[in-house]
N, C-alpha and C. Protein backbone atom coordinates (compact mmCIF):
# COMPACT_ATOMS: atom_id res chain seq x y z
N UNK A 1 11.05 6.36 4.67
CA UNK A 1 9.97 5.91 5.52
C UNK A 1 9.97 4.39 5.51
N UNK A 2 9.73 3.97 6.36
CA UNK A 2 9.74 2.08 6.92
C UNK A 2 8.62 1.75 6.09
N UNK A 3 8.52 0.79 5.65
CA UNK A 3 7.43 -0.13 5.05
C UNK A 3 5.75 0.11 6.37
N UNK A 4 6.00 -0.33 7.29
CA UNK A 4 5.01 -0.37 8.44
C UNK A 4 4.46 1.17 8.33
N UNK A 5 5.64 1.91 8.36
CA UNK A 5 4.73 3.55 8.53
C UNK A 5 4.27 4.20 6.96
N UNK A 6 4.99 3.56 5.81
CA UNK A 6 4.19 3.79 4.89
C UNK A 6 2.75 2.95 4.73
N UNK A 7 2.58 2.04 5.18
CA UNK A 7 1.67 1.22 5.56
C UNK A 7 0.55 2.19 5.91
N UNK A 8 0.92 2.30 6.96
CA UNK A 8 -0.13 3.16 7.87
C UNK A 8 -0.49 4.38 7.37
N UNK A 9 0.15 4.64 6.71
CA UNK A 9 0.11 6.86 5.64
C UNK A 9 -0.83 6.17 4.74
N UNK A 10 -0.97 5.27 3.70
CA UNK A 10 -1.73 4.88 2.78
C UNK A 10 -2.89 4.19 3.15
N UNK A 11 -3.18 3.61 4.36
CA UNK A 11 -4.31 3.28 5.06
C UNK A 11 -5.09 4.46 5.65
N UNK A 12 -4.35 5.39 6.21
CA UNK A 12 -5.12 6.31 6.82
C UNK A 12 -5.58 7.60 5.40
N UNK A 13 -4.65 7.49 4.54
CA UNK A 13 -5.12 8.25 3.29
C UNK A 13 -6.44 7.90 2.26
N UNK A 14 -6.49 6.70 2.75
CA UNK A 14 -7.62 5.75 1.92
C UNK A 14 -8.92 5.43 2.82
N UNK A 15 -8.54 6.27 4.24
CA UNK A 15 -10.12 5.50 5.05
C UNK A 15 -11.26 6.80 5.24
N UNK A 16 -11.84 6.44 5.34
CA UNK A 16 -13.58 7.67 5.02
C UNK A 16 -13.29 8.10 6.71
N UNK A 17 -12.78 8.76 7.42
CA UNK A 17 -12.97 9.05 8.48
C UNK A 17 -14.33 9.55 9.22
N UNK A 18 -14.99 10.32 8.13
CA UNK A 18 -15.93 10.56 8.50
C UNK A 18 -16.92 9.93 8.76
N UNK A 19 -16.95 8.66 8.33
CA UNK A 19 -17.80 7.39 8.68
C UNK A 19 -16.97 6.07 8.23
N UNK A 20 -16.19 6.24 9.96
CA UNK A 20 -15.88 4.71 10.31
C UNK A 20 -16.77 3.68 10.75
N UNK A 21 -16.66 2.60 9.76
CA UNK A 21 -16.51 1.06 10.66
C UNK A 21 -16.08 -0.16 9.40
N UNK A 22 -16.51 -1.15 10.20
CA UNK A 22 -15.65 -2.25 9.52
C UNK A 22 -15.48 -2.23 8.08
N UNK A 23 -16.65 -2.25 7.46
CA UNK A 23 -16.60 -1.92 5.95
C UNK A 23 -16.16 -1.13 6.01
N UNK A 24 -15.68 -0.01 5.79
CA UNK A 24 -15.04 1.08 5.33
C UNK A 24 -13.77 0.64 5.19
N UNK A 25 -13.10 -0.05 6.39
CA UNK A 25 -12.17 -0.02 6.94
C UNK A 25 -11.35 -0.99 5.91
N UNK A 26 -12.30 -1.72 5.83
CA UNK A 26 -11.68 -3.03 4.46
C UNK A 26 -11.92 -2.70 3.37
N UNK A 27 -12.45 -1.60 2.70
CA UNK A 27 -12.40 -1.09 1.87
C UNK A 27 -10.88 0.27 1.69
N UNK A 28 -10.74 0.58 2.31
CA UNK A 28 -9.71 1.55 2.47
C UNK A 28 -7.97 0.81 2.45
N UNK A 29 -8.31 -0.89 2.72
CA UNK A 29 -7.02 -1.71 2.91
C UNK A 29 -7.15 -1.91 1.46
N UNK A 30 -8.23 -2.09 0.82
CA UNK A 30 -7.81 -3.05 -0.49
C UNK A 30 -7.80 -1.61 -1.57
N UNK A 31 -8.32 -0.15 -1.14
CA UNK A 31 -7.46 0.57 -2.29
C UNK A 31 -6.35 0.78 -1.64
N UNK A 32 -5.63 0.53 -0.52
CA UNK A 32 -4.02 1.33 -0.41
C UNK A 32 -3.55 -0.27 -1.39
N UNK A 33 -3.43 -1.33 -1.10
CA UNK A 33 -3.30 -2.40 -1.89
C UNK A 33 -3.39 -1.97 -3.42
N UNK A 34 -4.41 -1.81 -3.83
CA UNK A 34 -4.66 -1.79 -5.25
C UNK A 34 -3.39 -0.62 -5.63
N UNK A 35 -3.40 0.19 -5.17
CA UNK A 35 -2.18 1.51 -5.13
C UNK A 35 -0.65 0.85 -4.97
N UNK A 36 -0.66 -0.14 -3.81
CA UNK A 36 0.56 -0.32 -3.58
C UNK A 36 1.23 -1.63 -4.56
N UNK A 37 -0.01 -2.24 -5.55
CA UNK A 37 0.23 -3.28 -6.50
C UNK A 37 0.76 -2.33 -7.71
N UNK A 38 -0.11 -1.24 -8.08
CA UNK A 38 0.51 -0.17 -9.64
C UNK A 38 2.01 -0.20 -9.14
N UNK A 39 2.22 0.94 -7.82
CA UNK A 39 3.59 1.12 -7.92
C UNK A 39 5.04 -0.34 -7.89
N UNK A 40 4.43 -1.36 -7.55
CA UNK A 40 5.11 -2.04 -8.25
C UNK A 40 5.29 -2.60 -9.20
N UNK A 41 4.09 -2.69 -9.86
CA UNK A 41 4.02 -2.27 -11.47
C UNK A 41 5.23 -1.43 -12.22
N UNK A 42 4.69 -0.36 -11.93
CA UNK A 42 5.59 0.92 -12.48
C UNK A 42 7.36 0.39 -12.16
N UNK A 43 7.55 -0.10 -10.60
CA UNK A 43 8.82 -0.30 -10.46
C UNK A 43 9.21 -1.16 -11.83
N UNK A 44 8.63 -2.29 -11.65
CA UNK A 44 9.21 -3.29 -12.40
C UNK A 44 8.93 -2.89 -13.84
N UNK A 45 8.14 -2.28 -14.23
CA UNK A 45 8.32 -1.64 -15.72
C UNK A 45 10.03 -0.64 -16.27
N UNK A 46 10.20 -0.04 -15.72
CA UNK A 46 11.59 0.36 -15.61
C UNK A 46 12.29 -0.31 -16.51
N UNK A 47 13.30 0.32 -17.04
CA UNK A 47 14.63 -0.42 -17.84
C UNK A 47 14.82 -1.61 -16.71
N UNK A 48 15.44 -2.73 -16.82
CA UNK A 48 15.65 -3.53 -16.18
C UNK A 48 15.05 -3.68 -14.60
N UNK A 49 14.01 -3.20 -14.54
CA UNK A 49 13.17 -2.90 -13.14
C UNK A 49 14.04 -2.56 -11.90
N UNK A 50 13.75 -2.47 -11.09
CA UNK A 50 14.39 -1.13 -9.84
C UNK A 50 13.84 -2.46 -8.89
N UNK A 51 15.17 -2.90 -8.42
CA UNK A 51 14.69 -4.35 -7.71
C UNK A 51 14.26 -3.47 -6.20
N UNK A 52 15.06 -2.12 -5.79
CA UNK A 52 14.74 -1.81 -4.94
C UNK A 52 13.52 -1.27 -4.46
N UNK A 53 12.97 -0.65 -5.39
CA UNK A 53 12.00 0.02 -5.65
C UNK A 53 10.55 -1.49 -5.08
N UNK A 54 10.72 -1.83 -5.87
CA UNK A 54 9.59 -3.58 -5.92
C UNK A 54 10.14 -3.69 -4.31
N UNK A 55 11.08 -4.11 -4.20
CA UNK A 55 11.25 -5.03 -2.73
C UNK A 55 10.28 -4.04 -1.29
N UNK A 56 10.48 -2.54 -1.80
CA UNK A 56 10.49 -2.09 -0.66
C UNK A 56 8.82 -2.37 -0.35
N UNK A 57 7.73 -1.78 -1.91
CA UNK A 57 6.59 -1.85 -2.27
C UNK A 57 5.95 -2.92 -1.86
N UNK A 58 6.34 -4.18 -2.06
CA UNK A 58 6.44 -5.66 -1.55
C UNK A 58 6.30 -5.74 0.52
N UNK A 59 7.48 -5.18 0.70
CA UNK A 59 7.46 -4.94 2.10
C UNK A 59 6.12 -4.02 2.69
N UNK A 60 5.67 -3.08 2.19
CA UNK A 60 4.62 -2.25 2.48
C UNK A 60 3.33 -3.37 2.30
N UNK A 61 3.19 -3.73 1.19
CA UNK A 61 1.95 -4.47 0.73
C UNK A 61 1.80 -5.73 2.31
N UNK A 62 3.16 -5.94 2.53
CA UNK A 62 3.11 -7.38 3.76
C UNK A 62 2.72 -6.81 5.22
N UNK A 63 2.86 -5.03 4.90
CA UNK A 63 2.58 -4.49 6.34
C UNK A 63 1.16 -4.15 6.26
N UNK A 64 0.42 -3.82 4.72
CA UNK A 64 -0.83 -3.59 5.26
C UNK A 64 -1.88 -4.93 5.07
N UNK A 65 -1.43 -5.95 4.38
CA UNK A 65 -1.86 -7.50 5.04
C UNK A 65 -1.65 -7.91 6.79
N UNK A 66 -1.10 -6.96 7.01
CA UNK A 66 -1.22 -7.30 8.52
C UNK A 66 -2.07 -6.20 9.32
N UNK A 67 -2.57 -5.52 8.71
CA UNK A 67 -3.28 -4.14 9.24
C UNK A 67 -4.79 -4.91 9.34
């Protein structure tokens, strides 16, 4: 999955649908964030860290700063 469309799976997994609006909405960016900061955590914890792993996590985190 592309960085942009994992983007969007962890934004829409994190938003209260049932009661949208703005707050919510910025609340739902900063837990896919908070989520998408552990797993690069975890990457870089690894035996010699999983550069791929981080880069891609990295790439996601820059797509939902643009969300």
């Amino acid at each position: 999955m592309k960085p942009k469309e994992k983007a969007n799976e962890l934004l829409d997994k994190m938003s209260l649908d049932w009661y949208c609006n703005e707050c919510h909405n910025d609340f739902a960016k900063e837990c896919a964030l908070i989520a998408v900061n552990e797993l690069q955590i975890q990457a870089g914890d690894q035996k010699w860290g999983n550069y791929l792993a981080m880069q891609y996590w990295l790439d996601v985190e820059k797509e939902l700063e643009k969300l």
